[in-house]
Protein backbone atom coordinates (compact mmCIF):
# COMPACT_ATOMS: atom_id res chain seq x y z
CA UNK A 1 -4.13 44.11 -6.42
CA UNK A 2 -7.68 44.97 -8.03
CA UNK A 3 -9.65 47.12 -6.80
CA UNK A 4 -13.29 44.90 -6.33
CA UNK A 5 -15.31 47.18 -3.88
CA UNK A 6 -14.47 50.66 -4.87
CA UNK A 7 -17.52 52.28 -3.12
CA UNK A 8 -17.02 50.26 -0.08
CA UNK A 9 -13.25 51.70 -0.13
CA UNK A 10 -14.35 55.32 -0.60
CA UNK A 11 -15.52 55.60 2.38
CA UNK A 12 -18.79 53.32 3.05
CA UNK A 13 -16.92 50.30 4.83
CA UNK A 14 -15.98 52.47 7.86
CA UNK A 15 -19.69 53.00 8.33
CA UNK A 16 -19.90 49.34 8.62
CA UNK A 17 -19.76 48.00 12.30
CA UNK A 18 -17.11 45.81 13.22
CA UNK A 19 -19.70 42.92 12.81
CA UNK A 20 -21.10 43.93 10.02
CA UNK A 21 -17.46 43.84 8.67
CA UNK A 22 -16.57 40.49 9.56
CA UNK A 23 -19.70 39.48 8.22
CA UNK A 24 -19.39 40.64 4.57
CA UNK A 25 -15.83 39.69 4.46
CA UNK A 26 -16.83 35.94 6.08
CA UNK A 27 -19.21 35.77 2.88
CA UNK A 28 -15.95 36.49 0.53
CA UNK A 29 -14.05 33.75 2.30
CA UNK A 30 -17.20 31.19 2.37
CA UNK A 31 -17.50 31.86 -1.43
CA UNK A 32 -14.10 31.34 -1.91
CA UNK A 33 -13.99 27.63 0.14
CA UNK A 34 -17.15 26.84 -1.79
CA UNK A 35 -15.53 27.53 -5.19
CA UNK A 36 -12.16 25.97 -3.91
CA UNK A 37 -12.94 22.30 -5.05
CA UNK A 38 -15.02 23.48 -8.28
CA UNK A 39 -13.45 26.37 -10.32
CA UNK A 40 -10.20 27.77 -9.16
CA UNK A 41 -10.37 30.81 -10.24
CA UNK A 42 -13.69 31.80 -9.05
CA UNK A 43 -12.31 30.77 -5.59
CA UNK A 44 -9.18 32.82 -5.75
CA UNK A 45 -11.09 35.88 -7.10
CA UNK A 46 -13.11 35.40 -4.09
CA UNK A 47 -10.05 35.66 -1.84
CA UNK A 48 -8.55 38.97 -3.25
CA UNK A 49 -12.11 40.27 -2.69
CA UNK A 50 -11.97 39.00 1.31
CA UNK A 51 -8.23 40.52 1.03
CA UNK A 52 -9.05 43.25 0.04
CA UNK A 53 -12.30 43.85 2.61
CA UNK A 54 -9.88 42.52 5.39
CA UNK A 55 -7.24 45.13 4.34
CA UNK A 56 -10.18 47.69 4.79
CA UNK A 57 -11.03 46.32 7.67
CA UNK A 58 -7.70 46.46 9.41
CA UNK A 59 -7.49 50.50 7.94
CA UNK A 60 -10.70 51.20 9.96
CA UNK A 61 -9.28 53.85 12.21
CA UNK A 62 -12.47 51.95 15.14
CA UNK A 63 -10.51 48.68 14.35
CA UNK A 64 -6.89 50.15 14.73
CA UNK A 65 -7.55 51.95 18.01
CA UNK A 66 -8.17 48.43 19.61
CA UNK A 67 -4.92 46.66 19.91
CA UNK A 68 -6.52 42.81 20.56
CA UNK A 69 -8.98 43.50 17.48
CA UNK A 70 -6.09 44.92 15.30
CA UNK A 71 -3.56 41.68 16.32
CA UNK A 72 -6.71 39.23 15.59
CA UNK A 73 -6.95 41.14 12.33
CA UNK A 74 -3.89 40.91 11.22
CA UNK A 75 -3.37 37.03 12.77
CA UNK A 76 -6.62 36.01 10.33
CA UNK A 77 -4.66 37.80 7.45
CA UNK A 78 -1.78 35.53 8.26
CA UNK A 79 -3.78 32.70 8.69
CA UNK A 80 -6.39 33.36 5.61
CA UNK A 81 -3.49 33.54 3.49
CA UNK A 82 -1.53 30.27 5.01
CA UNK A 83 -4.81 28.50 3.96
CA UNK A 84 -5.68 29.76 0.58
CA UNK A 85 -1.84 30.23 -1.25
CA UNK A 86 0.57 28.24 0.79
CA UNK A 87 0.58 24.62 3.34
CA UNK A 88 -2.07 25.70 5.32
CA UNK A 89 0.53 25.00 8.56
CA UNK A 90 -2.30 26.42 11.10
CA UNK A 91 -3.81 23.80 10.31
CA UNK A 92 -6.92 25.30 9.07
CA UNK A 93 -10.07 23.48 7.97
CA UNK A 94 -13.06 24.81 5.57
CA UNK A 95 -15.50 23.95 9.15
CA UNK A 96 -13.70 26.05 11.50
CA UNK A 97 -13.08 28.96 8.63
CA UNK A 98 -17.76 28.80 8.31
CA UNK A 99 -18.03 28.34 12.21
CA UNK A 100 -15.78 31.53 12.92
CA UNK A 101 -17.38 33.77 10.18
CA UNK A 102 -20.84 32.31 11.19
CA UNK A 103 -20.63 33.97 14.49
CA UNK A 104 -20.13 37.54 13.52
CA UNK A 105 -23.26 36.88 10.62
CA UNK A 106 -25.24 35.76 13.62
CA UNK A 107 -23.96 39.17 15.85
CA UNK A 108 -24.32 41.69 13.19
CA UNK A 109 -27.85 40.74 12.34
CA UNK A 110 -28.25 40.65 15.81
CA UNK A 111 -27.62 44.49 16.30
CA UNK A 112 -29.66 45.60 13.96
């Protein structure tokens, strides 16, 4: 996979709060639903960069010392993935993908 955010992966994303996180890697997957219908290859470079922020994400050693954040991480992975490259069998829709990721936008520009 392509590297998108290599001064994020240096180092800088583990700065990030766990909010703050979700947040920037809910405004990869919004981009990529928004491009979805229009350009499909705008919405699936959109996705590796949420992959790849979610992989990041799930490497935090604040996220991987939490056992229920680490399983939710790696259950939107599963489900992130279902949705964008396969039958979408969670049954996922574009609304409940913006409502989820809206709430840690609202909570990370709430702590700061």
């Amino acid at each position: 996979m392509k590297v998108y955010h290599r001064e994020l992966s240096s180092g800088k994303w583990f700065e990030l709060t766990f909010f703050e996180q979700m947040a920037h890697l809910g405004s990869e997957v919004i981009r990529a639903i928004s491009w979805k219908k229009r350009n499909d290859e705008y919405s699936r470079r959109a996705m590796e960069r949420a992959l790849e922020l979610l992989e990041l994400t799930i490497d935090d050693k604040k996220n991987k010392s939490k056992p229920s954040r680490l399983k939710e991480l790696t259950r939107l992975r599963e489900a992130l993935i279902d949705y964008f490259y396969f039958e979408n069998q969670f049954g996922s829709t574009e609304d409940a993908w913006k409502k989820y990721f809206n709430g840690f936008a609202y909570a990370a520009r709430k702590k700061t």
